[in-house]
N, C-alpha and C. Protein backbone atom coordinates (compact mmCIF):
# COMPACT_ATOMS: atom_id res chain seq x y z
N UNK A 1 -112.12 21.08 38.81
CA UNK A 1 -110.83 21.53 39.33
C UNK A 1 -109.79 20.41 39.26
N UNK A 2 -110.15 18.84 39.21
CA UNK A 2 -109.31 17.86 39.53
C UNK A 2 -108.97 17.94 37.91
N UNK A 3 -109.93 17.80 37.04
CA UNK A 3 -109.43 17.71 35.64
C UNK A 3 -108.21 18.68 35.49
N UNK A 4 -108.82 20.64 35.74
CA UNK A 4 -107.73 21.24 35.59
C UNK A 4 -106.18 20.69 36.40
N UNK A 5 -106.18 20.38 37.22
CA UNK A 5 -104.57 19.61 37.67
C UNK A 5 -103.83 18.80 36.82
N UNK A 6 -105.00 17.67 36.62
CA UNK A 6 -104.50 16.73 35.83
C UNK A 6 -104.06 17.13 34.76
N UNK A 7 -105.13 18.13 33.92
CA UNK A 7 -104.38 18.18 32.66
C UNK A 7 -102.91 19.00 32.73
N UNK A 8 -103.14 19.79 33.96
CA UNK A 8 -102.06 20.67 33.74
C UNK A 8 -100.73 20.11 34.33
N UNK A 9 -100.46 18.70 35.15
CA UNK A 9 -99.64 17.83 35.14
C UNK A 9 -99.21 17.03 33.88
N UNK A 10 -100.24 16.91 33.24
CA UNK A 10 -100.14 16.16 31.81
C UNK A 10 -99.02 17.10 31.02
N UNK A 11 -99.45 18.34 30.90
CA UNK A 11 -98.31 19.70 30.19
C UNK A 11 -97.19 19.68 30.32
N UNK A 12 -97.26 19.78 32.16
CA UNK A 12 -95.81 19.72 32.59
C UNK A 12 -94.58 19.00 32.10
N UNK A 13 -95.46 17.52 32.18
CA UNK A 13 -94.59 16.70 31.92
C UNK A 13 -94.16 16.50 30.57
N UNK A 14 -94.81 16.15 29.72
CA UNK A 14 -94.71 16.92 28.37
C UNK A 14 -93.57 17.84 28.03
N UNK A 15 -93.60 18.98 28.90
CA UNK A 15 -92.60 20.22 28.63
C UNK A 15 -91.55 19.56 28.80
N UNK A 16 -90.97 18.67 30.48
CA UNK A 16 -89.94 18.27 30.49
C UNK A 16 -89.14 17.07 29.43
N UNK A 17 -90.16 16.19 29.08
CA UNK A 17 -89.64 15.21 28.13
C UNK A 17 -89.08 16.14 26.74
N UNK A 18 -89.78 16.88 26.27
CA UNK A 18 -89.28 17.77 24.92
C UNK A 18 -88.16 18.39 25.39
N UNK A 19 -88.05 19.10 26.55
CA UNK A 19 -87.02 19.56 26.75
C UNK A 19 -85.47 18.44 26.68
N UNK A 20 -85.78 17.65 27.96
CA UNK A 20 -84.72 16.49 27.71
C UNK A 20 -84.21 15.87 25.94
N UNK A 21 -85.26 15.34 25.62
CA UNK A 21 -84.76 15.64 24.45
C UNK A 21 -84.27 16.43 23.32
N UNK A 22 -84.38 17.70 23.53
CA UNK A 22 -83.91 18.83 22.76
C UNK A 22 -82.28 18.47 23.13
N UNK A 23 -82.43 18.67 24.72
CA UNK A 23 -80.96 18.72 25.33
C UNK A 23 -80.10 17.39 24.44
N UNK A 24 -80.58 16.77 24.50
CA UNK A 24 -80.45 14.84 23.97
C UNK A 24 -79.72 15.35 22.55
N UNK A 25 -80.36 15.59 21.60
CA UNK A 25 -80.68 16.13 20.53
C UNK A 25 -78.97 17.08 20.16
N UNK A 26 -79.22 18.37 21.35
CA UNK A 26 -77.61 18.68 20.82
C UNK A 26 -76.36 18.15 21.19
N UNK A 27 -76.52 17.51 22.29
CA UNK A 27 -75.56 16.97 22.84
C UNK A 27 -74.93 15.57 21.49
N UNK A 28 -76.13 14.91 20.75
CA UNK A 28 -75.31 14.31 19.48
C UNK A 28 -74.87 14.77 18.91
N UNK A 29 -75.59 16.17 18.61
CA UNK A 29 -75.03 16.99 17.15
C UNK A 29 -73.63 17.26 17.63
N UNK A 30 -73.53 17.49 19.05
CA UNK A 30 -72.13 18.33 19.10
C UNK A 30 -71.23 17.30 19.05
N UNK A 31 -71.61 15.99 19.37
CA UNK A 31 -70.54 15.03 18.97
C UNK A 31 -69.89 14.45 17.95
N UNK A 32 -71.29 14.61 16.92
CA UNK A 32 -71.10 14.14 15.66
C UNK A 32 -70.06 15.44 14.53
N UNK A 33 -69.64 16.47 15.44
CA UNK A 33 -69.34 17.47 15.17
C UNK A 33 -67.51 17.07 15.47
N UNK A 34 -67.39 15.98 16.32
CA UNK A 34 -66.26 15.95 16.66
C UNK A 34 -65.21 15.64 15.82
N UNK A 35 -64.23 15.79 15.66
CA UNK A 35 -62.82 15.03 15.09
C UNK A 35 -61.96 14.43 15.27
N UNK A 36 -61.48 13.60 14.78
CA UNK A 36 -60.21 12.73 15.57
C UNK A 36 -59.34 12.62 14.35
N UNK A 37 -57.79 12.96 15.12
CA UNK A 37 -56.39 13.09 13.92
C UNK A 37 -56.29 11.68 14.77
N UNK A 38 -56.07 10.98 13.09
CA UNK A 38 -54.94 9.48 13.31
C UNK A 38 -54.06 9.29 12.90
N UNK A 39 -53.15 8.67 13.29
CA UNK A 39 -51.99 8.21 12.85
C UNK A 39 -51.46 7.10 12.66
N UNK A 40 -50.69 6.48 11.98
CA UNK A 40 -50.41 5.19 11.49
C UNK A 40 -49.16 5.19 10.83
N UNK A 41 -48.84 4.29 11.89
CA UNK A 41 -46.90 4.21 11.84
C UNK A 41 -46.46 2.67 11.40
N UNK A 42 -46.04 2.76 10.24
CA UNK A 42 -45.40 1.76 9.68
C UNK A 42 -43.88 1.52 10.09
N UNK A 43 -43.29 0.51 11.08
CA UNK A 43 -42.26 0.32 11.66
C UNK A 43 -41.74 -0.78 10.94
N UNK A 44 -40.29 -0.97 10.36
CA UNK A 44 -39.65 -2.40 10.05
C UNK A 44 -39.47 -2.82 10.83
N UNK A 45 -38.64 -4.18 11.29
CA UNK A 45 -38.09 -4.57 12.18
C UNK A 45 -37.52 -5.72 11.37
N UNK A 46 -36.09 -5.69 11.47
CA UNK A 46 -35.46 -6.30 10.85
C UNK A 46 -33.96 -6.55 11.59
N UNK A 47 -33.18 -7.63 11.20
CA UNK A 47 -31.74 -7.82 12.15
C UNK A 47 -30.86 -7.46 10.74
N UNK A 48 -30.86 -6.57 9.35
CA UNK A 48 -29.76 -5.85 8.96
C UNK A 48 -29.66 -4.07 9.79
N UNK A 49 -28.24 -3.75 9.18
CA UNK A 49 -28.17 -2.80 9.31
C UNK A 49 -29.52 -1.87 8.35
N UNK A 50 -29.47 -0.14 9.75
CA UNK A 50 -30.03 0.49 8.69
C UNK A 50 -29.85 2.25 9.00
N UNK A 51 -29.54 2.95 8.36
CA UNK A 51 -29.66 4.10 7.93
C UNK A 51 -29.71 5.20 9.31
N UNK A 52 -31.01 5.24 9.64
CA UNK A 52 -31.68 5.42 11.00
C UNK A 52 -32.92 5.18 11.30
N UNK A 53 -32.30 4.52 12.83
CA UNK A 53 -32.89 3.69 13.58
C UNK A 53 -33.68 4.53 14.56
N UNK A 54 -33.79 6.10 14.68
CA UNK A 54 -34.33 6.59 15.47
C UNK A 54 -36.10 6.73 15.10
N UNK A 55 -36.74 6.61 16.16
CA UNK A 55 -38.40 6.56 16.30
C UNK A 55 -38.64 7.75 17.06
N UNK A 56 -39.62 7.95 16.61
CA UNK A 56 -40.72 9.42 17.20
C UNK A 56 -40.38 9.07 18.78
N UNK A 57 -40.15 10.24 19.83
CA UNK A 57 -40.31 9.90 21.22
C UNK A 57 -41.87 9.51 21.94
N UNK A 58 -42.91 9.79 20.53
CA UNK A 58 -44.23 9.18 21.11
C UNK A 58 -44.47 7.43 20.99
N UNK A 59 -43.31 6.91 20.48
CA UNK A 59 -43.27 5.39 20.12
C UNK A 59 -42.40 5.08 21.06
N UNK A 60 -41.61 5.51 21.75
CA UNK A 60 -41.55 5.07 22.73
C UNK A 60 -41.93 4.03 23.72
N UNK A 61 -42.91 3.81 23.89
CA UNK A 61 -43.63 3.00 25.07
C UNK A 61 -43.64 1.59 23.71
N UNK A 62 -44.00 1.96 22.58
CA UNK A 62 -44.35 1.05 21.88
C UNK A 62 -42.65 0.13 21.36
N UNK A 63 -41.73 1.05 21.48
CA UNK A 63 -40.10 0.42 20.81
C UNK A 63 -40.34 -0.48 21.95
N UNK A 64 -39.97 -0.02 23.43
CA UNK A 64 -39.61 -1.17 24.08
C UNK A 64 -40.23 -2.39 24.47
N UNK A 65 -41.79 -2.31 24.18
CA UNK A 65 -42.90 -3.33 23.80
C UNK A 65 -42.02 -4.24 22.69
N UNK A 66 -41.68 -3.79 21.95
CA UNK A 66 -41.26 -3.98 20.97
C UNK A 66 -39.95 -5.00 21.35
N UNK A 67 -39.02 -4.43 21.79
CA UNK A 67 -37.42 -4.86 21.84
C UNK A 67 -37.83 -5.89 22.65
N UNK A 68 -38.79 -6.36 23.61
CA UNK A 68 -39.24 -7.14 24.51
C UNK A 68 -39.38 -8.49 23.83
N UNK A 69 -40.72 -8.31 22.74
CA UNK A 69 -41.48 -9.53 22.09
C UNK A 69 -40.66 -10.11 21.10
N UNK A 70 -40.13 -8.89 20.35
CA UNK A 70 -39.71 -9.37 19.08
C UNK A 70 -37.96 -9.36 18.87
N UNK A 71 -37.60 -10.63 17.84
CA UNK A 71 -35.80 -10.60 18.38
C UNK A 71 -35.43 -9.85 16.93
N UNK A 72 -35.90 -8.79 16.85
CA UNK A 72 -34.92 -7.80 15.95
C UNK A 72 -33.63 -6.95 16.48
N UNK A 73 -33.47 -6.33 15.61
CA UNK A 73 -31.60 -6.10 16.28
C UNK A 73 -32.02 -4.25 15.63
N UNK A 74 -33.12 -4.53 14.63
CA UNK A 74 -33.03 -2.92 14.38
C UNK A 74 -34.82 -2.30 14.28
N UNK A 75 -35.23 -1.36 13.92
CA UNK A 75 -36.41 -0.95 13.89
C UNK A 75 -35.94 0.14 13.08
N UNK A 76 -36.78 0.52 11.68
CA UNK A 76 -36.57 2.13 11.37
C UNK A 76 -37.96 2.08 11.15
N UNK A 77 -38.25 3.59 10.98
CA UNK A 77 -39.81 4.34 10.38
C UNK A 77 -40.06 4.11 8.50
N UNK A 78 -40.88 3.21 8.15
CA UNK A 78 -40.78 3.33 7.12
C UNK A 78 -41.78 4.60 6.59
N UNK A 79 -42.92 4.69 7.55
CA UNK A 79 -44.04 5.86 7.46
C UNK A 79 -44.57 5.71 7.81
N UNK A 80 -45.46 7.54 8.15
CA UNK A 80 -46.03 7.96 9.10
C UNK A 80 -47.47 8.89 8.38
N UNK A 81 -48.24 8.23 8.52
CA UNK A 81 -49.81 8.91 7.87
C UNK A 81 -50.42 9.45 9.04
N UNK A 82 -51.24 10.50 8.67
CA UNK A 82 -52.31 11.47 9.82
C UNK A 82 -53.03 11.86 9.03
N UNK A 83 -54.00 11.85 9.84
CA UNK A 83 -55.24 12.25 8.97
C UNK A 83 -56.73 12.29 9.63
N UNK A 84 -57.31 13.03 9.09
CA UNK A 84 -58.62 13.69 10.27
C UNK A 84 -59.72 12.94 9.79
N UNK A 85 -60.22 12.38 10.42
CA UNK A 85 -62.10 11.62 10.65
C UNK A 85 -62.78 12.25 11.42
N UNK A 86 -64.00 12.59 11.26
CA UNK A 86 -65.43 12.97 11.84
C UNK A 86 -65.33 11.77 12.58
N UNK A 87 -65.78 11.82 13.86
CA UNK A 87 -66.16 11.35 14.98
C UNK A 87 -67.75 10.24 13.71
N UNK A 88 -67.59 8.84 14.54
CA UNK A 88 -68.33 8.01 13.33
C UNK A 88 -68.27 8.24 11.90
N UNK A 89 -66.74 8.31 11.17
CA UNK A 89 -66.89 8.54 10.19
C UNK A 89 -66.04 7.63 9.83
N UNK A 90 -65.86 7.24 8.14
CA UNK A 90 -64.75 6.39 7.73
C UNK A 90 -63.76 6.82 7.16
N UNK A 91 -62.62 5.79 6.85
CA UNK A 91 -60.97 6.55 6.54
C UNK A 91 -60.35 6.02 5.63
N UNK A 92 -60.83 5.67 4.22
CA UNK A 92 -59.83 5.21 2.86
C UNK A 92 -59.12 6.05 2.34
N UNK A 93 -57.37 5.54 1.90
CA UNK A 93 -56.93 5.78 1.45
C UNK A 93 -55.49 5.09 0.82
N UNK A 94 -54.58 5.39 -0.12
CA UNK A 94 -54.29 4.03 -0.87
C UNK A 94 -52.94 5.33 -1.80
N UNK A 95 -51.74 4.73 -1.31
CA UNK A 95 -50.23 5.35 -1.50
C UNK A 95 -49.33 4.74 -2.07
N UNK A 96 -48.45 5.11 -3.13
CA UNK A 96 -47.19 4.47 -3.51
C UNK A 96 -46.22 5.06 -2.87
N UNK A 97 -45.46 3.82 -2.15
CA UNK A 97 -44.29 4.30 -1.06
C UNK A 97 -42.74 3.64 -1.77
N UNK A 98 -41.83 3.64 -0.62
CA UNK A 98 -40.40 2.80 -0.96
C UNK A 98 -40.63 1.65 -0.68
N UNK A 99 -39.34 1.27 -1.02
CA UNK A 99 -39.51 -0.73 -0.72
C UNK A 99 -39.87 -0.81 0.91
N UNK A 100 -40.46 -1.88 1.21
CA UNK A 100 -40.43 -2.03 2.89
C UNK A 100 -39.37 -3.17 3.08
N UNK A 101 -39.01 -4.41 2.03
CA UNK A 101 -38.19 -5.12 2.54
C UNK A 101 -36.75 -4.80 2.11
N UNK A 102 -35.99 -4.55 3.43
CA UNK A 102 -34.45 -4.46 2.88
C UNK A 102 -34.14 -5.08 2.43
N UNK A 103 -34.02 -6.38 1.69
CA UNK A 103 -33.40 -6.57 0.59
C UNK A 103 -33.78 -6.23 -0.58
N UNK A 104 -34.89 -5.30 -1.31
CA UNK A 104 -35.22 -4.79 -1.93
C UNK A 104 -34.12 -3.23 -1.40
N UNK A 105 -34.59 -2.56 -0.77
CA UNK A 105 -34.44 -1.75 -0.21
C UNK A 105 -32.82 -1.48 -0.50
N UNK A 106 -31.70 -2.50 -0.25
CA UNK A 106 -30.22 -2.04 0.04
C UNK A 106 -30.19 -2.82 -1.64
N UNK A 107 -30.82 -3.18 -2.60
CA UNK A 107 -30.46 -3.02 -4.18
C UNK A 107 -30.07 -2.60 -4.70
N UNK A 108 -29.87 -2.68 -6.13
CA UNK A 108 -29.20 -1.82 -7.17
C UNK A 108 -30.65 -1.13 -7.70
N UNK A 109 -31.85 -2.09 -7.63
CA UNK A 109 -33.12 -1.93 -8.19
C UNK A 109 -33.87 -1.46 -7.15
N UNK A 110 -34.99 0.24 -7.68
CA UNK A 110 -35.74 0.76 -6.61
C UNK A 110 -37.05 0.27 -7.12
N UNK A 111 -37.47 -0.60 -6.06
CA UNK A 111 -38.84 -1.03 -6.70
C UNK A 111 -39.89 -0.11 -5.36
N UNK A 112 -41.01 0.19 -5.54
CA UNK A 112 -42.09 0.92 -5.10
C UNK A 112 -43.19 -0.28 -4.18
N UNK A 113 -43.93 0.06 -2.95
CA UNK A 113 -45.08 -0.72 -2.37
C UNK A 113 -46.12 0.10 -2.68
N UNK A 114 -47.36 -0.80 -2.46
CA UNK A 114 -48.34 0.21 -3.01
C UNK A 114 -48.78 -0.47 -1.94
N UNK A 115 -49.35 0.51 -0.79
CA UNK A 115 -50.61 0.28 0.39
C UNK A 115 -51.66 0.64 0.37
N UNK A 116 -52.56 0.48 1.32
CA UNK A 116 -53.91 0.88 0.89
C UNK A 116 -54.31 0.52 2.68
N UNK A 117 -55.13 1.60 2.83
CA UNK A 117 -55.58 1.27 4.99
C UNK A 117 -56.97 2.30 4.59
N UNK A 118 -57.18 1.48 5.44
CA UNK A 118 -59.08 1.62 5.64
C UNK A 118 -59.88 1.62 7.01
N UNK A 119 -61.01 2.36 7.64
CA UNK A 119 -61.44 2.00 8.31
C UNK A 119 -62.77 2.29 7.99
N UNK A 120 -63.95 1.20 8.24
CA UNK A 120 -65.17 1.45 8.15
C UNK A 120 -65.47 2.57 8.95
N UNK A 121 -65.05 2.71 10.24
CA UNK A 121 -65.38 3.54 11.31
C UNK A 121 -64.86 3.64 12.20
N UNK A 122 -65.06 5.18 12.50
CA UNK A 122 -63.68 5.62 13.63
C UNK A 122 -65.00 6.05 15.02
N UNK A 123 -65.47 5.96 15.92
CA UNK A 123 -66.33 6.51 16.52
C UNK A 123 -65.23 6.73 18.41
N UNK A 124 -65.58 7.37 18.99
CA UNK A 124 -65.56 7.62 20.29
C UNK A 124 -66.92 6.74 21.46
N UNK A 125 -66.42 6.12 22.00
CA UNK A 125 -67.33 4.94 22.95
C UNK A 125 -66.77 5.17 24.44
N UNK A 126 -68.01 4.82 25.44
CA UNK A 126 -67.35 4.66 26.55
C UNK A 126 -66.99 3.64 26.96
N UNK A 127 -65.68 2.54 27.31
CA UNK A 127 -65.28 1.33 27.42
C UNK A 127 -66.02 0.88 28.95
N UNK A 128 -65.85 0.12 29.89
CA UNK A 128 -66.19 -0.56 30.44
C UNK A 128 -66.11 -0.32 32.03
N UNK A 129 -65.03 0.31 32.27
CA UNK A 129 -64.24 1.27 32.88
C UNK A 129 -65.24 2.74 32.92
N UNK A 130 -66.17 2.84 32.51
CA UNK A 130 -66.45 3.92 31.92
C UNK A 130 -65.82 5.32 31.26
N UNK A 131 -64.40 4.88 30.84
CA UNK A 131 -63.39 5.95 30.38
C UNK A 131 -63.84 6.05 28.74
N UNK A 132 -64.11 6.76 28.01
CA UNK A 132 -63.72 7.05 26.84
C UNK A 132 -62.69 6.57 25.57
N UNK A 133 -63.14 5.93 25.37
CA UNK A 133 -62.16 4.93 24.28
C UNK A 133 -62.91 5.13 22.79
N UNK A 134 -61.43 5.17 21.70
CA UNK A 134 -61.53 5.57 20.38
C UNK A 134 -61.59 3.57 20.23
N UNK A 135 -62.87 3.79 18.91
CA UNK A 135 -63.23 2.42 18.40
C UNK A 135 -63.08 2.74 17.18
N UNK A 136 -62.24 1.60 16.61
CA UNK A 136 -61.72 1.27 15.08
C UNK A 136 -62.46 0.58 14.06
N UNK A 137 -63.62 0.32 13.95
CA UNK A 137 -64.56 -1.31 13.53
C UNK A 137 -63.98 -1.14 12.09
N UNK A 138 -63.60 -2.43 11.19
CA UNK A 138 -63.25 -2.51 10.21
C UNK A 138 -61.84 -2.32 9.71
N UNK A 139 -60.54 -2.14 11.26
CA UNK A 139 -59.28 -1.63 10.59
C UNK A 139 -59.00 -2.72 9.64
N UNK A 140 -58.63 -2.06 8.45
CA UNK A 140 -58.06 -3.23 7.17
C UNK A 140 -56.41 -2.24 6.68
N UNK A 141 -55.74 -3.22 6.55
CA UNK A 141 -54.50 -2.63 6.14
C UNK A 141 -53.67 -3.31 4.99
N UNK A 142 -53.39 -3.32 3.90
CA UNK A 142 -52.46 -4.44 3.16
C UNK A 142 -51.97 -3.49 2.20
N UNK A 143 -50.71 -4.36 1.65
CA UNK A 143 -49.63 -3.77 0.65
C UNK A 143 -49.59 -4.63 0.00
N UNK A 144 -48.49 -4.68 -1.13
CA UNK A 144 -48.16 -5.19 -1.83
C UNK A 144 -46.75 -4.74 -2.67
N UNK A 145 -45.63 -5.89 -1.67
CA UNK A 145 -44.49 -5.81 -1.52
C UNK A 145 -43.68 -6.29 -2.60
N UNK A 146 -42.65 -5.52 -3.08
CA UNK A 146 -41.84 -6.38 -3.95
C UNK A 146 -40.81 -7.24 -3.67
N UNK A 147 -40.37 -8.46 -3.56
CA UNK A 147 -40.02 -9.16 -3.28
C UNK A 147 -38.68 -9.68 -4.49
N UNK A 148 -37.51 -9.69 -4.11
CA UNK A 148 -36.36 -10.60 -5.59
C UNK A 148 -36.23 -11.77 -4.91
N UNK A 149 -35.87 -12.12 -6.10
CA UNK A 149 -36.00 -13.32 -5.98
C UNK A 149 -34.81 -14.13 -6.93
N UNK A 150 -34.47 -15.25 -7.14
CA UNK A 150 -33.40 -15.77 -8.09
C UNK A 150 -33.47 -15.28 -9.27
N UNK A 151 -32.23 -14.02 -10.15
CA UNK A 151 -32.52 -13.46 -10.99
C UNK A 151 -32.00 -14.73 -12.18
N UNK A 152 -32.25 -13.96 -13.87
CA UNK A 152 -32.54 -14.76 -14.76
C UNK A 152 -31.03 -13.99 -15.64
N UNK A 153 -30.72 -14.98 -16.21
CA UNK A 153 -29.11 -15.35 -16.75
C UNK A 153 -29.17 -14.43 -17.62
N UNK A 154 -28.64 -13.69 -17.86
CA UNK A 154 -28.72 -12.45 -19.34
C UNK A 154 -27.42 -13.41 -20.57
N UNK A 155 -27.65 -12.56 -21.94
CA UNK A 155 -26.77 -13.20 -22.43
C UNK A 155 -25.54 -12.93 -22.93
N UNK A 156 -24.90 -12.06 -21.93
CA UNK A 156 -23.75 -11.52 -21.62
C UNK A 156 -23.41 -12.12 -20.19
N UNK A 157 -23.88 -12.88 -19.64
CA UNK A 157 -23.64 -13.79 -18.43
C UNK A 157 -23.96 -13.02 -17.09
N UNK A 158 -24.59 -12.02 -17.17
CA UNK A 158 -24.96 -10.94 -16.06
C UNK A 158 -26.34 -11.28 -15.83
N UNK A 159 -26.41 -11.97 -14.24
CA UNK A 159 -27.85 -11.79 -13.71
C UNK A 159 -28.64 -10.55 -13.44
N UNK A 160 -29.03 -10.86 -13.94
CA UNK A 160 -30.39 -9.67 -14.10
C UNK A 160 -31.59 -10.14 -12.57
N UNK A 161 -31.85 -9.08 -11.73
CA UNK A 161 -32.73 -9.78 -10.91
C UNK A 161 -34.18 -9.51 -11.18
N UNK A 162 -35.00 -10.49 -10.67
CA UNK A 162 -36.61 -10.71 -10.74
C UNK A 162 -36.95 -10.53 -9.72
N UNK A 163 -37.93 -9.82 -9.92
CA UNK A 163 -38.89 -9.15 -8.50
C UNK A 163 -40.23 -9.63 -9.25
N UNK A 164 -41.09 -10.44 -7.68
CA UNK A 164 -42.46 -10.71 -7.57
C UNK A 164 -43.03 -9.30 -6.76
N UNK A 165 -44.58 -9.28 -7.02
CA UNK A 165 -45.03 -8.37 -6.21
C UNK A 165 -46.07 -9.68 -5.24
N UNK A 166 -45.71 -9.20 -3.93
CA UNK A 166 -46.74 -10.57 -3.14
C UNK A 166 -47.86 -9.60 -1.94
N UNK A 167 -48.39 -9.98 -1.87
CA UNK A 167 -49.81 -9.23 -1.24
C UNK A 167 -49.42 -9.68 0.40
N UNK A 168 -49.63 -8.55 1.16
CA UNK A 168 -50.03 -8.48 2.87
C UNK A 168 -51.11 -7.62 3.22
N UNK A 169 -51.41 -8.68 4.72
CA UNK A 169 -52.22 -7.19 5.13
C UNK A 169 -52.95 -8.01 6.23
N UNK A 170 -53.95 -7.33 7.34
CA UNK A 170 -54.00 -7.37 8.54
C UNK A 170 -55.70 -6.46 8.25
N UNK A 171 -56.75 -7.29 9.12
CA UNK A 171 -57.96 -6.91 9.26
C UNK A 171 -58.56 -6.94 10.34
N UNK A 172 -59.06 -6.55 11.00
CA UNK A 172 -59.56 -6.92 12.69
C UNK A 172 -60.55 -5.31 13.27
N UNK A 173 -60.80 -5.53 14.59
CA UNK A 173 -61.60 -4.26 15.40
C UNK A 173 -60.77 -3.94 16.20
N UNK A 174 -60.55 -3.04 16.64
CA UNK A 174 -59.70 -2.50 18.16
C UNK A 174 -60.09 -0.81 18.43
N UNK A 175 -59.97 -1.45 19.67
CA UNK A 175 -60.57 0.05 20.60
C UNK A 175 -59.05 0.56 21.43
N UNK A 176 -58.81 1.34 21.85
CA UNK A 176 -57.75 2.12 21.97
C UNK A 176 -57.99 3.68 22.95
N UNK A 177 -57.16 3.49 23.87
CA UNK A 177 -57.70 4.78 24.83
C UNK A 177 -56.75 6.35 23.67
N UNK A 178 -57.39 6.93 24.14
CA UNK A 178 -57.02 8.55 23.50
C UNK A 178 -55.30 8.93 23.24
N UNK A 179 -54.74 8.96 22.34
CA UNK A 179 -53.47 9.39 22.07
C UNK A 179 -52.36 8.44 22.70
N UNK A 180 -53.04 6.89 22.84
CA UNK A 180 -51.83 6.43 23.05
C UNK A 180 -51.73 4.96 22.27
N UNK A 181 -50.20 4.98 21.25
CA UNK A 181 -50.18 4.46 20.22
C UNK A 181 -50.10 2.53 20.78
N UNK A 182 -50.95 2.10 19.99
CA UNK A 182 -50.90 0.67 20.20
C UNK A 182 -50.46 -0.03 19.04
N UNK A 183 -49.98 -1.43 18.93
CA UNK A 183 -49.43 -2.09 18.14
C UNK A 183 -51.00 -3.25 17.39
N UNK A 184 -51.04 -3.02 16.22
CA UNK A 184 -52.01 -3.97 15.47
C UNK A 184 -52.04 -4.77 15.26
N UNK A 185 -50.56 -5.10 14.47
CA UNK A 185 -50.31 -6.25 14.65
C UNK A 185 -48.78 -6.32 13.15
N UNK A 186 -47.80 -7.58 13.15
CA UNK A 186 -46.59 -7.58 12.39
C UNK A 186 -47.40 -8.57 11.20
N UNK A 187 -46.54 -8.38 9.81
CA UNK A 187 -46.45 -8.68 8.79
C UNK A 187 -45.10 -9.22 8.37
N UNK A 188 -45.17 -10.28 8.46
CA UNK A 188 -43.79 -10.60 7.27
C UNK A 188 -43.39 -10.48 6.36
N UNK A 189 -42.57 -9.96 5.57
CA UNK A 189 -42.25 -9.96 4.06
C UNK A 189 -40.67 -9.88 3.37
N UNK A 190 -40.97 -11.50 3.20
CA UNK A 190 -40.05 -11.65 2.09
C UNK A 190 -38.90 -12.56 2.43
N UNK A 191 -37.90 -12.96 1.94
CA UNK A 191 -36.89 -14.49 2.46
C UNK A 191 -35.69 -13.83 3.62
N UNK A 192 -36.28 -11.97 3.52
CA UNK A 192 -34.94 -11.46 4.18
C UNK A 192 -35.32 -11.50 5.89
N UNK A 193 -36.57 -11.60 5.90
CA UNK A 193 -37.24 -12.00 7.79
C UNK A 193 -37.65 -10.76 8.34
N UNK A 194 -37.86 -9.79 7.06
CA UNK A 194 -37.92 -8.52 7.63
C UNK A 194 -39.49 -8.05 7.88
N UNK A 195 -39.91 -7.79 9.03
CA UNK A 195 -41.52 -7.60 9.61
C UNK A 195 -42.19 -6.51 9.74
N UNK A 196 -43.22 -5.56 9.02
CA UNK A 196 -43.70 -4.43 9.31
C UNK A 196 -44.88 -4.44 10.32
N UNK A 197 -44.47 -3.58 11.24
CA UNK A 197 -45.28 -3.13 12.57
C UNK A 197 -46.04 -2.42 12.12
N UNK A 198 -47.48 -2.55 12.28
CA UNK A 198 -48.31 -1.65 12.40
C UNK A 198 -48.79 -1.09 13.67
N UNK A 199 -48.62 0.31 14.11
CA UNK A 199 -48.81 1.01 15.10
C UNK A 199 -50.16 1.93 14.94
N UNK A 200 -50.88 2.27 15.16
CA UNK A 200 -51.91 3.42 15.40
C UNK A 200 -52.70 4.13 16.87
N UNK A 201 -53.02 4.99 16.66
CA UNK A 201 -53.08 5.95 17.48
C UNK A 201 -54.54 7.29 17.10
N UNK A 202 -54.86 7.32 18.01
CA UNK A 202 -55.73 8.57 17.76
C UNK A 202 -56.68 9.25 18.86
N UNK A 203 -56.81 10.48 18.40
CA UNK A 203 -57.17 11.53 19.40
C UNK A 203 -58.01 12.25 18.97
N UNK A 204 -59.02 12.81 20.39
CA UNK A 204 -59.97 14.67 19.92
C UNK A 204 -59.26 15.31 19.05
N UNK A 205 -59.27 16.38 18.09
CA UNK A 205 -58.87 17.31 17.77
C UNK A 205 -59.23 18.93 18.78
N UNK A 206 -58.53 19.42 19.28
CA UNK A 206 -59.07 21.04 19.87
C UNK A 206 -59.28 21.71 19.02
N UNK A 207 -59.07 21.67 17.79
CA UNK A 207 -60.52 22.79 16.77
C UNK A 207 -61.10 22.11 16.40
């Protein structure tokens, strides 16, 4: 009779561990099921005039961060990427845009940047706090800006200008609470002092 107990405690327990883990089991799947839209806001900041100076009202918190640290006189949007990751998943991708430095930019000559932003991995973690925080491991970001430079004498006496193309870019980890945009970090480019902000941001998706 003592055997029958025992073994039939032995079962029990058994049942409950399989069970827990079944539970275990979907509770990843349903996470790994998850999505997160990001976004990534390329901001100038520069002391010429420009065009418009107005920012998303979700940058907000981030302009006056902004007007605080840094002694620019203007800020415009140079661009704005979104784009969906699987919960632990990664995010390459690689664009020809407009000039980022205004003095390229207010030219006679339209020269093109070519960027490229990456993340090894986008996952959802609980921070420390025990709140829920989006983790970035691997953000990599760089362009490659055109830059003029002292143009070359034509022989009709008309300078002709020269543009270099010169490489930026910004690599690091950052964790970030849910839908609220943080600053990555500025880039310099070029003799005109003009600095691109990198901003990002990201959230659940509800489908």
């Amino acid at each position: 009779m003592h055997c029958r107990r025992v073994l039939g405690l032995f079962l029990f327990t058994l049942f409950i561990v399989f069970s827990v883990q079944g539970q275990t089991a979907q509770t990843e799947t349903k996470d790994d099921e998850t999505n997160l839209d990001t976004q990534l806001f390329l901001i100038v900041g520069t002391n010429q005039d420009v065009a418009d100076s107005k920012l998303p009202t979700a940058l907000d918190p981030v302009l006056k961060q902004l007007r605080t640290t840094l002694p620019f006189r203007n800020y415009r949007l140079a661009a704005t990427l979104i784009n969906r990751v699987k919960n632990q998943g990664r995010l390459d991708l690689s664009w020809i845009g407009g000039p980022l430095a205004t003095n390229i930019a207010t030219s006679s000559v339209t020269m093109p940047s070519f960027s490229q932003f990456k993340i090894r991995q986008v996952k959802l973690v609980r921070g420390s706090d025990g709140q829920q925080v989006v983790q970035m491991d691997g953000f990599n970001f760089g362009a490659r800006v055109p830059i003029q430079v002292s143009g070359a004498i034509a022989a009709n006496g008309a300078i002709a200008p020269t543009i270099n193309y010169e490489s930026t870019g910004v690599a690091t980890d950052i964790s970030m609470r849910e839908a609220e945009p943080v600053i990555v970090g500025t880039l310099n480019v070029g003799p005109s002092g003009d600095a691109i902000i990198l901003v990002v941001s990201a959230k659940r998706t509800t489908k």
